[in-house]
Protein backbone atom coordinates (compact mmCIF):
# COMPACT_ATOMS: atom_id res chain seq x y z
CA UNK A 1 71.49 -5.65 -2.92
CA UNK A 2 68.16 -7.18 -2.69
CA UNK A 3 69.53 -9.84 0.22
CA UNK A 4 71.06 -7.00 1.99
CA UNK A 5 67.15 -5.09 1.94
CA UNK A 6 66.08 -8.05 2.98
CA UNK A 7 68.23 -8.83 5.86
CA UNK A 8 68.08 -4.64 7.17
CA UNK A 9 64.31 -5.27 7.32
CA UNK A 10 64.30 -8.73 9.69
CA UNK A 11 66.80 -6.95 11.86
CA UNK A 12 64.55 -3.77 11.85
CA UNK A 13 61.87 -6.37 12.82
CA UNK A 14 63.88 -8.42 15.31
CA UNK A 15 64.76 -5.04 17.20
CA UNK A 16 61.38 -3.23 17.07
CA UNK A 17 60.29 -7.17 18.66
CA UNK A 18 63.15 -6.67 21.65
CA UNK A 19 61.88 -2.88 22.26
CA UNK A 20 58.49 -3.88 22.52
CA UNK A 21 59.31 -6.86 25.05
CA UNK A 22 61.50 -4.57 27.06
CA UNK A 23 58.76 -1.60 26.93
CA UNK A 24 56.25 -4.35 28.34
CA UNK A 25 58.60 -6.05 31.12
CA UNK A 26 58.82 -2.30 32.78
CA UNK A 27 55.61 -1.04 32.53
CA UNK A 28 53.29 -4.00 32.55
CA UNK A 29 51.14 -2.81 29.65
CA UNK A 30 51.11 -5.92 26.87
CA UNK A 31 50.05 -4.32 23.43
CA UNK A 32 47.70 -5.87 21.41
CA UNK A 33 48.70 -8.34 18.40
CA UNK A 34 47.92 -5.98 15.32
CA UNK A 35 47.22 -9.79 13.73
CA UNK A 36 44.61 -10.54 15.88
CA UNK A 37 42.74 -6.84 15.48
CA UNK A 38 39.62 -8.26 13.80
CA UNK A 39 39.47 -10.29 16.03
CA UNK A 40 39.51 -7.48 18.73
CA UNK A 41 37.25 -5.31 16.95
CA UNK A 42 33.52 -4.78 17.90
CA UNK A 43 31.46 -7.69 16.03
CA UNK A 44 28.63 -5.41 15.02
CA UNK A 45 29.51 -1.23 13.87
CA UNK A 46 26.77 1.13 15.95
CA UNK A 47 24.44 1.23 13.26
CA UNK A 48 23.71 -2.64 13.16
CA UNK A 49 23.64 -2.96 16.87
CA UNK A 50 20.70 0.15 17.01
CA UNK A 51 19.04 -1.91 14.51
CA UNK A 52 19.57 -5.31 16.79
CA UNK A 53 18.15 -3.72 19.61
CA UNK A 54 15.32 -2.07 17.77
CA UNK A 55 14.57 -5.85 16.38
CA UNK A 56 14.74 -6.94 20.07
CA UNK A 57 12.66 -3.70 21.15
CA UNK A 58 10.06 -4.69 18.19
CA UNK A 59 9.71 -8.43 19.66
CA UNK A 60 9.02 -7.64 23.25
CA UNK A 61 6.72 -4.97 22.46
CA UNK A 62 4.51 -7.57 20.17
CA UNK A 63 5.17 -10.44 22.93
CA UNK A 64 3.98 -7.90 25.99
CA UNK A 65 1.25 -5.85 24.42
CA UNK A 66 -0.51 -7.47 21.04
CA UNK A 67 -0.09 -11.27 22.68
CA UNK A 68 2.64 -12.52 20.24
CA UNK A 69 2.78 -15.84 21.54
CA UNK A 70 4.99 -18.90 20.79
CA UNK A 71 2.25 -20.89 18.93
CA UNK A 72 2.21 -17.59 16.26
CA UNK A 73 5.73 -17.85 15.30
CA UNK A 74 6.00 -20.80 15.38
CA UNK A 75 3.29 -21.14 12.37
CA UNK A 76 5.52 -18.39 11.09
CA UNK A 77 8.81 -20.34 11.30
CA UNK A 78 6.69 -23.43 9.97
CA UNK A 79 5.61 -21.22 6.47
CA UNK A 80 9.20 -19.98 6.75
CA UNK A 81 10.75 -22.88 5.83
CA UNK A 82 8.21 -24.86 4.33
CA UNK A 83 7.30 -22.22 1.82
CA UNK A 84 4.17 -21.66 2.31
CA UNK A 85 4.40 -18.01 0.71
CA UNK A 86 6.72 -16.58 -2.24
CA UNK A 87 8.17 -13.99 -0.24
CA UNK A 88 9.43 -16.39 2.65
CA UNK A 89 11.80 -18.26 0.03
CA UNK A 90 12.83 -15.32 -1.61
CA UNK A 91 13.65 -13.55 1.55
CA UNK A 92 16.13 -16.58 2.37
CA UNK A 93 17.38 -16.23 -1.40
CA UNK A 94 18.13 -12.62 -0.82
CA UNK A 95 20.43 -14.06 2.33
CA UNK A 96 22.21 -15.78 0.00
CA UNK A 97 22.62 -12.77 -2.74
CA UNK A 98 24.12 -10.55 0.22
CA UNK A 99 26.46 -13.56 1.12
CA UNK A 100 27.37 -14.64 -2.53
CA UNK A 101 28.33 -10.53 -3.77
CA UNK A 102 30.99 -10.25 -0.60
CA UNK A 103 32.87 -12.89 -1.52
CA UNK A 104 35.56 -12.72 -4.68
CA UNK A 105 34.33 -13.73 -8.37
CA UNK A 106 36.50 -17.31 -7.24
CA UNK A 107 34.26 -17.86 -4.37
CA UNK A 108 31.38 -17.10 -5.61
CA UNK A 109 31.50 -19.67 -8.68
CA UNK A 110 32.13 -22.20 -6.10
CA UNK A 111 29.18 -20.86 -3.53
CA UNK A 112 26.77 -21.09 -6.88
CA UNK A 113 27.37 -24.43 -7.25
CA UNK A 114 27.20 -25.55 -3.56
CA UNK A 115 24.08 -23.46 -3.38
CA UNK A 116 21.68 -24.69 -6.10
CA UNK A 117 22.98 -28.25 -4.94
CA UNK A 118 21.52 -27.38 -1.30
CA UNK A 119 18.25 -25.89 -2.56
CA UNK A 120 17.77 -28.86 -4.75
CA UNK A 121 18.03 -31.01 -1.85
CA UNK A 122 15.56 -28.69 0.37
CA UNK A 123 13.31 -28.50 -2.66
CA UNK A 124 13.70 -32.58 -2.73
CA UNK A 125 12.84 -32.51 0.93
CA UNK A 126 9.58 -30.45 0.87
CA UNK A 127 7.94 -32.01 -1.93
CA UNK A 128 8.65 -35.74 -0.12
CA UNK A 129 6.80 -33.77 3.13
CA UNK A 130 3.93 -32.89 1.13
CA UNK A 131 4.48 -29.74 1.08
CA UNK A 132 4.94 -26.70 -2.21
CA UNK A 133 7.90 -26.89 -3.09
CA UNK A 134 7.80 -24.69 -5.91
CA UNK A 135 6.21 -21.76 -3.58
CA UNK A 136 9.44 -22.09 -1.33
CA UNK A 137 12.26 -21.21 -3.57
CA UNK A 138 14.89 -19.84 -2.38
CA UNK A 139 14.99 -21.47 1.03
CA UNK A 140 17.69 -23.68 0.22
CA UNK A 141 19.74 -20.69 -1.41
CA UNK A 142 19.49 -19.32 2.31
CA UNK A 143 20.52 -22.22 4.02
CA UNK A 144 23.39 -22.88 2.70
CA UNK A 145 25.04 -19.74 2.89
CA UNK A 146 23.55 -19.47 6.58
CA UNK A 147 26.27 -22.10 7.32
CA UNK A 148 28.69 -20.91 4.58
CA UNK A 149 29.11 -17.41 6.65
CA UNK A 150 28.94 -19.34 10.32
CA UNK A 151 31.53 -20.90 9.44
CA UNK A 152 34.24 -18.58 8.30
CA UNK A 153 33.47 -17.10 12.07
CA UNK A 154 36.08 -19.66 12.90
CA UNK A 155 39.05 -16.87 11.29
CA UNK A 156 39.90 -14.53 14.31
CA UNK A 157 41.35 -11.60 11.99
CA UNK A 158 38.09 -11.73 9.95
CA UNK A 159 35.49 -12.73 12.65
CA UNK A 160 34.29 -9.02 12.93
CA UNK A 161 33.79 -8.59 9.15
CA UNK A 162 31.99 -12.04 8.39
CA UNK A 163 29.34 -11.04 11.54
CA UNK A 164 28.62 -8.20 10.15
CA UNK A 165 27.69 -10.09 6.95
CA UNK A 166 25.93 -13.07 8.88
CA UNK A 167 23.47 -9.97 10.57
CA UNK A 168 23.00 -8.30 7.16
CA UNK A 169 22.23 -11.72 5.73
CA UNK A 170 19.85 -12.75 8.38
CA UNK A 171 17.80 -9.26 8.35
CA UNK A 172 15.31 -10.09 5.54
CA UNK A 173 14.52 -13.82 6.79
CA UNK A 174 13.68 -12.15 10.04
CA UNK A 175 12.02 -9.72 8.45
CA UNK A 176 9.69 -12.34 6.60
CA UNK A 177 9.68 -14.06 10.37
CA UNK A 178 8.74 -12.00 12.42
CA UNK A 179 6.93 -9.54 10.02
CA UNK A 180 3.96 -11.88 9.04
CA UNK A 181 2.68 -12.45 12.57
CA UNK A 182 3.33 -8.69 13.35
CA UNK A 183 1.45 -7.39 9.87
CA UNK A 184 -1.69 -10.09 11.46
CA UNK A 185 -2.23 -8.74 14.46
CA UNK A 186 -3.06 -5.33 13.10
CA UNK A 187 -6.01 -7.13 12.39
CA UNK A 188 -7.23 -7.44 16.31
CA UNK A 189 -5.40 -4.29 17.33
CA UNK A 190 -7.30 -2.73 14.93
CA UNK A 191 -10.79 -4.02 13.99
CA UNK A 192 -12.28 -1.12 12.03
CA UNK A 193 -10.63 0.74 8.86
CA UNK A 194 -10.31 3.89 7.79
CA UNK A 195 -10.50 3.07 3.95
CA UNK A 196 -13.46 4.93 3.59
CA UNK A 197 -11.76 8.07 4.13
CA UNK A 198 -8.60 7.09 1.57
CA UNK A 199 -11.49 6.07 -1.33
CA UNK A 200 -12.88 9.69 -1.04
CA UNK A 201 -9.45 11.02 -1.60
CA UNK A 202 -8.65 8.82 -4.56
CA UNK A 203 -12.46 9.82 -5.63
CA UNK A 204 -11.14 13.86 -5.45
CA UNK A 205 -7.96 13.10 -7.26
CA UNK A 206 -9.98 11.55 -10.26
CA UNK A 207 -11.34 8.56 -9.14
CA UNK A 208 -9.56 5.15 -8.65
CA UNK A 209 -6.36 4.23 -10.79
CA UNK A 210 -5.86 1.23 -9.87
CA UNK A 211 -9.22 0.68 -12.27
CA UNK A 212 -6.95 1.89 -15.42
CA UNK A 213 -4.04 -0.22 -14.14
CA UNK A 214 -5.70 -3.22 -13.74
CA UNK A 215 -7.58 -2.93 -17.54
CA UNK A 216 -4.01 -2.34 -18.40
CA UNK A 217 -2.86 -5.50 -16.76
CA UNK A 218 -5.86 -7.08 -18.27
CA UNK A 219 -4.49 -6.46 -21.58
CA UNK A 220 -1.25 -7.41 -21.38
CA UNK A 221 -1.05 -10.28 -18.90
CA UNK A 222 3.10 -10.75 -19.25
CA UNK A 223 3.00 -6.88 -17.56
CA UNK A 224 0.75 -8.16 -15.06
CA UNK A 225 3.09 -11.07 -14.52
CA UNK A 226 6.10 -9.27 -14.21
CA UNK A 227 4.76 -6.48 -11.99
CA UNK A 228 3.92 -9.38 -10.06
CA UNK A 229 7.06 -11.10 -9.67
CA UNK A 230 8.83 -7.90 -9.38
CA UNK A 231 6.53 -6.72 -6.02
CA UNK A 232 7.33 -10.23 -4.34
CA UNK A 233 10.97 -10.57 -5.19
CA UNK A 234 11.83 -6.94 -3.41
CA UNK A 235 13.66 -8.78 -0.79
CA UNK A 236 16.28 -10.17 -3.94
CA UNK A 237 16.32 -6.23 -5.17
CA UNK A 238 17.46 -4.50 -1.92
CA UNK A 239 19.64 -7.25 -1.07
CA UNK A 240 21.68 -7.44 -4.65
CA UNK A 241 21.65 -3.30 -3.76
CA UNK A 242 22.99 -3.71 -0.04
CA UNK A 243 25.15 -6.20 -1.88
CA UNK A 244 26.86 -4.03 -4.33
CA UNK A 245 27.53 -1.45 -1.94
CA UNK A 246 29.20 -4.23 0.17
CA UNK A 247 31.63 -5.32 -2.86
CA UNK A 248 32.35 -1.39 -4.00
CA UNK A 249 33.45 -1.02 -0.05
CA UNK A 250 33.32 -3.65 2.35
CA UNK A 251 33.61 -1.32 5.09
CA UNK A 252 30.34 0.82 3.70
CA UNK A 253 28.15 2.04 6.35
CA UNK A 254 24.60 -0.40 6.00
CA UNK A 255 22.12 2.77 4.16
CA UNK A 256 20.32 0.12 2.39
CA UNK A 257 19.49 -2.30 5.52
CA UNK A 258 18.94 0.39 7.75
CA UNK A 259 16.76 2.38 6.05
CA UNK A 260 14.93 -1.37 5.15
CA UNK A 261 14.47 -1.27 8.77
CA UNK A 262 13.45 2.09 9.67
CA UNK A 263 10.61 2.45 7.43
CA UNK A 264 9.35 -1.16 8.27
CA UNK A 265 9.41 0.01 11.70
CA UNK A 266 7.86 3.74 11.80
CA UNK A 267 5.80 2.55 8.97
CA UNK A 268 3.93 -0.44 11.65
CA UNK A 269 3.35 2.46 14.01
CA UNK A 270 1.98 4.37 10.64
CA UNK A 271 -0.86 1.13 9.87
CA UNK A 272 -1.66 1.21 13.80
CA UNK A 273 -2.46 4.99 13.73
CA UNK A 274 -4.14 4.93 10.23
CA UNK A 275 -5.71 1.22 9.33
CA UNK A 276 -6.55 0.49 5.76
CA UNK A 277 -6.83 -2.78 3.95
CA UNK A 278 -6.59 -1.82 0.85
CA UNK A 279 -8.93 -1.67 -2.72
CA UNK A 280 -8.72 -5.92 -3.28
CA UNK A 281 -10.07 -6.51 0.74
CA UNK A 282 -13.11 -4.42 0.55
CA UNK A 283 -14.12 -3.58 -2.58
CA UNK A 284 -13.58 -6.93 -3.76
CA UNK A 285 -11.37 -8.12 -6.90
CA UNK A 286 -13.00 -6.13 -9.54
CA UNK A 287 -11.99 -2.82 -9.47
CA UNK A 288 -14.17 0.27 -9.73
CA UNK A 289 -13.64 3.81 -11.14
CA UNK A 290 -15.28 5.28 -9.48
CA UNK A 291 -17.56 4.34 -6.18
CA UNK A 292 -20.07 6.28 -5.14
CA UNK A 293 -21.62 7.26 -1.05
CA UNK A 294 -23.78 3.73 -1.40
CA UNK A 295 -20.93 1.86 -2.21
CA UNK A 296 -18.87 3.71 0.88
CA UNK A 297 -21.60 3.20 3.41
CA UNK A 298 -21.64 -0.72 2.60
CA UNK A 299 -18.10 -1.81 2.44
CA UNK A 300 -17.50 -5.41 3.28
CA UNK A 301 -14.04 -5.66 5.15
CA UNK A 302 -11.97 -8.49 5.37
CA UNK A 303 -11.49 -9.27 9.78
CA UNK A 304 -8.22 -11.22 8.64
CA UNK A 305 -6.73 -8.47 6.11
CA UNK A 306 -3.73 -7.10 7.58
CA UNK A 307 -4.27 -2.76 8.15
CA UNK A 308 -1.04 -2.61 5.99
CA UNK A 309 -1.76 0.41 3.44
CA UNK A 310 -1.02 3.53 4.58
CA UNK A 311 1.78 4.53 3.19
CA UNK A 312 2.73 2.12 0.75
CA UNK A 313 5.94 0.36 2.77
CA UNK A 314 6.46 -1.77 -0.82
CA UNK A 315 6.72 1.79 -2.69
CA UNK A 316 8.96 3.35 -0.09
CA UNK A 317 11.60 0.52 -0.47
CA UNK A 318 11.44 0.44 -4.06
CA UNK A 319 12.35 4.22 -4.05
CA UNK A 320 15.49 3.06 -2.10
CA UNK A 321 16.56 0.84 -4.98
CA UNK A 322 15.49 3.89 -7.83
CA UNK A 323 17.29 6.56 -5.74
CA UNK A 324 20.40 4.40 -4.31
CA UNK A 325 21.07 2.36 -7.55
CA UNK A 326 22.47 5.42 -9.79
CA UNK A 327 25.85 4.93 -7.68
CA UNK A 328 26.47 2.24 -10.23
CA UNK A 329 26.35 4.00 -13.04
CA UNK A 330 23.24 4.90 -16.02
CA UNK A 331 22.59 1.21 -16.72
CA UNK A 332 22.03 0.30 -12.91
CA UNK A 333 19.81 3.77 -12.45
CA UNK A 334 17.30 2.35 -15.48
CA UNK A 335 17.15 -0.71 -13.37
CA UNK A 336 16.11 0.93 -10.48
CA UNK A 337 13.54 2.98 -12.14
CA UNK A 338 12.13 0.55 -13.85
CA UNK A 339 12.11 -1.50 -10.61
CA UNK A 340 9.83 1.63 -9.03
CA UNK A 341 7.78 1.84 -11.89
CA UNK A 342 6.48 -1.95 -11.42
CA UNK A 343 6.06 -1.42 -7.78
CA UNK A 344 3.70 0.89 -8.62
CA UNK A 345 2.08 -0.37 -11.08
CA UNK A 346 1.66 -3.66 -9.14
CA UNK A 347 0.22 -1.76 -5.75
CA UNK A 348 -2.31 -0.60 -7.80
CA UNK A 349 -3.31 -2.82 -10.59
CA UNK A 350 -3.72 -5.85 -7.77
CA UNK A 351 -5.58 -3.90 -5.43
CA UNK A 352 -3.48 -3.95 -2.55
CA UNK A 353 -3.50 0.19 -2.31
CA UNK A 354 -4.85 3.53 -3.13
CA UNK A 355 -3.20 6.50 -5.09
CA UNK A 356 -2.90 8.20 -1.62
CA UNK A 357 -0.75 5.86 0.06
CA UNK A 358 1.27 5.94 -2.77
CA UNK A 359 1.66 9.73 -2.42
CA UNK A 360 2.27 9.15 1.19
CA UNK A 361 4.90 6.99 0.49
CA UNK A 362 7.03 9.30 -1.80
CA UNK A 363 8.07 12.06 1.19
CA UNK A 364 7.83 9.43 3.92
CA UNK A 365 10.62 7.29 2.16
CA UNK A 366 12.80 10.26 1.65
CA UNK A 367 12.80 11.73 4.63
CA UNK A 368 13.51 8.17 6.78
CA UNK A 369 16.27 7.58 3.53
CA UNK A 370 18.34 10.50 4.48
CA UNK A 371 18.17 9.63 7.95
CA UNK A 372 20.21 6.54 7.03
CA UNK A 373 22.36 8.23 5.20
CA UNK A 374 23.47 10.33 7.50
CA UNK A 375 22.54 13.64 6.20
CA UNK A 376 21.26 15.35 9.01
CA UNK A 377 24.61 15.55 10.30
CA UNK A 378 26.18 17.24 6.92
CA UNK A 379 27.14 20.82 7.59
CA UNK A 380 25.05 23.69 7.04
CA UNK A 381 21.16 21.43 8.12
CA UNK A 382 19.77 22.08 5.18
CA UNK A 383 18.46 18.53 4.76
CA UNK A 384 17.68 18.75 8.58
CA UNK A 385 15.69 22.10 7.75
CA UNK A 386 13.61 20.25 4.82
CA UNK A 387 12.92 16.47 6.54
CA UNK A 388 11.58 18.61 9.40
CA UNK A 389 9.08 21.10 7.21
CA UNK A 390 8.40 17.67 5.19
CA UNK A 391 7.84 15.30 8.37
CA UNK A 392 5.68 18.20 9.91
CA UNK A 393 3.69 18.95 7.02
CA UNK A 394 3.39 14.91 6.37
CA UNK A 395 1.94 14.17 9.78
CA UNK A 396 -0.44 17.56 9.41
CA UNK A 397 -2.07 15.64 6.60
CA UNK A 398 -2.34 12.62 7.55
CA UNK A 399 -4.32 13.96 10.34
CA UNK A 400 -6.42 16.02 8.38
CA UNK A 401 -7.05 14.21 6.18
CA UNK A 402 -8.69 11.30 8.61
CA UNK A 403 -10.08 13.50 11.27
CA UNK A 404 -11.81 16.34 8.61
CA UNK A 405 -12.85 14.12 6.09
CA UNK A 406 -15.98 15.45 5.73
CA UNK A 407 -15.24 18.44 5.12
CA UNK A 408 -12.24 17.64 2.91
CA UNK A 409 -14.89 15.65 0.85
CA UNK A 410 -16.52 19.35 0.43
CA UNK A 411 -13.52 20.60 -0.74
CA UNK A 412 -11.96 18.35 -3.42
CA UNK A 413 -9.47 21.05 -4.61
CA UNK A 414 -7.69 21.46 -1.06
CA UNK A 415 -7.24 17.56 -1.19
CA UNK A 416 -5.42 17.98 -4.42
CA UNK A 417 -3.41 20.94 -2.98
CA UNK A 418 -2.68 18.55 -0.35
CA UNK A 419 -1.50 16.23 -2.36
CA UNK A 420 0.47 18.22 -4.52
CA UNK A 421 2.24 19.85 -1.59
CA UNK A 422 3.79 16.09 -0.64
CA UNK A 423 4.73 15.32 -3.66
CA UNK A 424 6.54 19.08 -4.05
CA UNK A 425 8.00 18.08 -0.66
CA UNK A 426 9.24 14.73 -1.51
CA UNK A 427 10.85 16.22 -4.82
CA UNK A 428 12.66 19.44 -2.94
CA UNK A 429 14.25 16.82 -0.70
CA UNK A 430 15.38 14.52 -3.22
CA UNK A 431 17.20 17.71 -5.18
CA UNK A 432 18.46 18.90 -1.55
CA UNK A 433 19.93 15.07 -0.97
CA UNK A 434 21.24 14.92 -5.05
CA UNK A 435 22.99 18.21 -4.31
CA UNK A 436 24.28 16.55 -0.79
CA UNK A 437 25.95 13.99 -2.90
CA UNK A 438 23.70 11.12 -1.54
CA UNK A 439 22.93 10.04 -4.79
């Protein structure tokens, strides 16, 4: 019975084959090989290609108007590989995390392998250059699975899914590219700072915490170490997240990457508008609790400090990871949490920003969140109703806050109501977005 199955379903295939030829000989129209579809499909979904062309948008516009010439990236491609900072390598490792979780648990034994064996050569390499190798871990990680993902390309059904990975893959290296030179010219672009302003609001919230964090830190150094470690290796946490929501569905629209890119990108614009160094780059390392109208009127600013503080771009991804990471379940939520929680208390306790940004950051990286996730398209615009009250009331602040300051300085209290009010926001939209089923 099984043969006779067997040989119903070649004929059924033989004829269907015959009809088709016939269909094409009279009307001319050849249909497509349903074997070669992936090949046929777009490389990139629409999502990727708005963030391509925003990249592309984002290069010109530094190239044309802020001077972002050759010699700067190529300094930037020179640290890149060479390791001269932390976060270069462990941008290229988090290429290789996104590459290594869409393969199967097979693959990815042999990719772990093949991997540490390339980044032991690189790491080989650098020190032989003179260079530090230890500071540019991760680069050989990248590398190889750089050429690991060109290379399945060569499959025509799978083409469209493995350039979809290559992009995701090559989003935080470029990132850590093209970032570093972008983040330095705030610098020219914008020689004076508004911290000023931001130390007065920290001074009517209660003075600055980063004082308490840092006597924290001071106390228990392994904290301070792993708040540390934890602030630099972000690239490795949203790219194990983007990751997991690749192997759950490897069809999943990109949340994770292109929310990554839309609050890198609104939050530039956000540093040109409102520049701020930061606590460590002009109050100098030792924290204060509280500093006084002398201390304001004689702030020593680093010229070289990137104006990268308000809001907190480090805070706003790590709420990504806290708010995206209960889709895995309760363990992977207490990950995520606890992933925030260091973020913060890193920003602070190493000086690098002020309790408002912070604040800032909490409605700003909601709002641009369910953007990526598509909510303002869900029936009924409720979330489109909130982002709108919160992204209006946001910007109000903001504006007040550095254009009244001297009044607001009159009037602690309304600062705090300010305050509150954005966090309030920045909660409501987080229930409206749990109840949406983002979460």
């Amino acid at each position: 019975m099984t043969r006779g199955f067997v040989a119903c379903s070649r004929l059924e295939r033989n004829v269907g084959s015959l009809v088709t030829e016939a269909n094409e000989a009279a009307t001319g129209i050849v249909e497509p090989d349903r074997s070669e579809t992936g090949a046929r499909m777009p490389l990139l979904d629409p999502l990727r290609r708005t963030m391509a062309l925003g990249v592309v948008c984002t290069i010109i516009v530094g190239v044309v108007t802020a001077g972002l010439g050759l010699d700067v990236l190529e300094e930037s491609l020179r640290l890149s590989i060479a390791g001269g900072l932390p976060f270069f390598g462990l941008s290229h490792a988090a290429a290789f995390v996104v590459h290594v979780m869409a393969l199967d648990d097979r693959a990815r034994s042999r990719a772990l392998w093949s991997a540490l064996a390339t980044e032991a050569a690189v790491f080989a390499a650098r020190a032989a250059l003179g260079g530090e190798p230890w500071l540019g871990m991760g680069s050989g990680l990248g590398l190889y699975a750089v050429l690991a993902r060109a290379a399945m390309l060569r499959d025509p059904v799978s083409r469209a899914h493995h350039a979809r990975i290559l992009f995701d893959m090559s989003v935080f290296p470029g990132f850590a590219l093209f970032g570093q030179p972008l983040l330095a010219l705030t610098a020219s672009l914008c020689p004076n700072v508004l911290d000023a302003t931001v130390i007065q609001v920290d001074e009517a919230l209660g003075g600055q915490a980063g004082f308490y964090v840092a006597q924290l830190f001071a106390a228990l150094p392994v904290l301070a170490g792993l708040s540390g470690l934890v602030y630099t290796a972000l690239p490795l946490g949203l790219a194990g997240l983007h990751g997991a929501e690749l192997a759950r569905d490897r069809d999943a629209r990109p949340v994770v990457l292109a929310s990554f890119f839309v609050i890198a990108a609104v939050g530039y614009f956000t540093y040109l508008a409102f520049p701020c160094v930061g606590p460590a780059f002009c109050l100098g390392p030792v924290l204060r609790l509280h500093i006084d109208a002398n201390a304001l009127a004689s702030l020593v600013v680093d010229p070289d400090a990137p104006r990268n503080c308000v809001p907190s771009l480090h805070t706003s991804w790590a709420l990504i990871i806290a708010l995206r990471a209960g889709r895995f379940g309760r363990r992977a939520q207490i990950i995520g949490v606890a992933w925030l929680a260091l973020t913060l208390l890193a920003t602070l306790g190493l000086g690098y920003h002020y309790v408002f940004d912070l604040v800032v950051a909490l409605p700003f990286a909601v709002t641009l969140l369910g953007w990526a996730e598509g909510l303002t398209q869900r029936p009924g615009r409720r979330w489109l109703a909130w982002s709108i009250v919160t992204a209006f009331a946001l910007t109000l602040t903001l504006l007040s806050v550095f254009t009244l300051h001297d009044w607001l300085a009159r009037s602690p209290w309304l600062v705090r109501a300010a305050m509150l009010a954005l966090v309030g926001l920045g909660l409501k939209l987080m229930q409206v977005r749990s109840e949406l089923g983002a979460s």
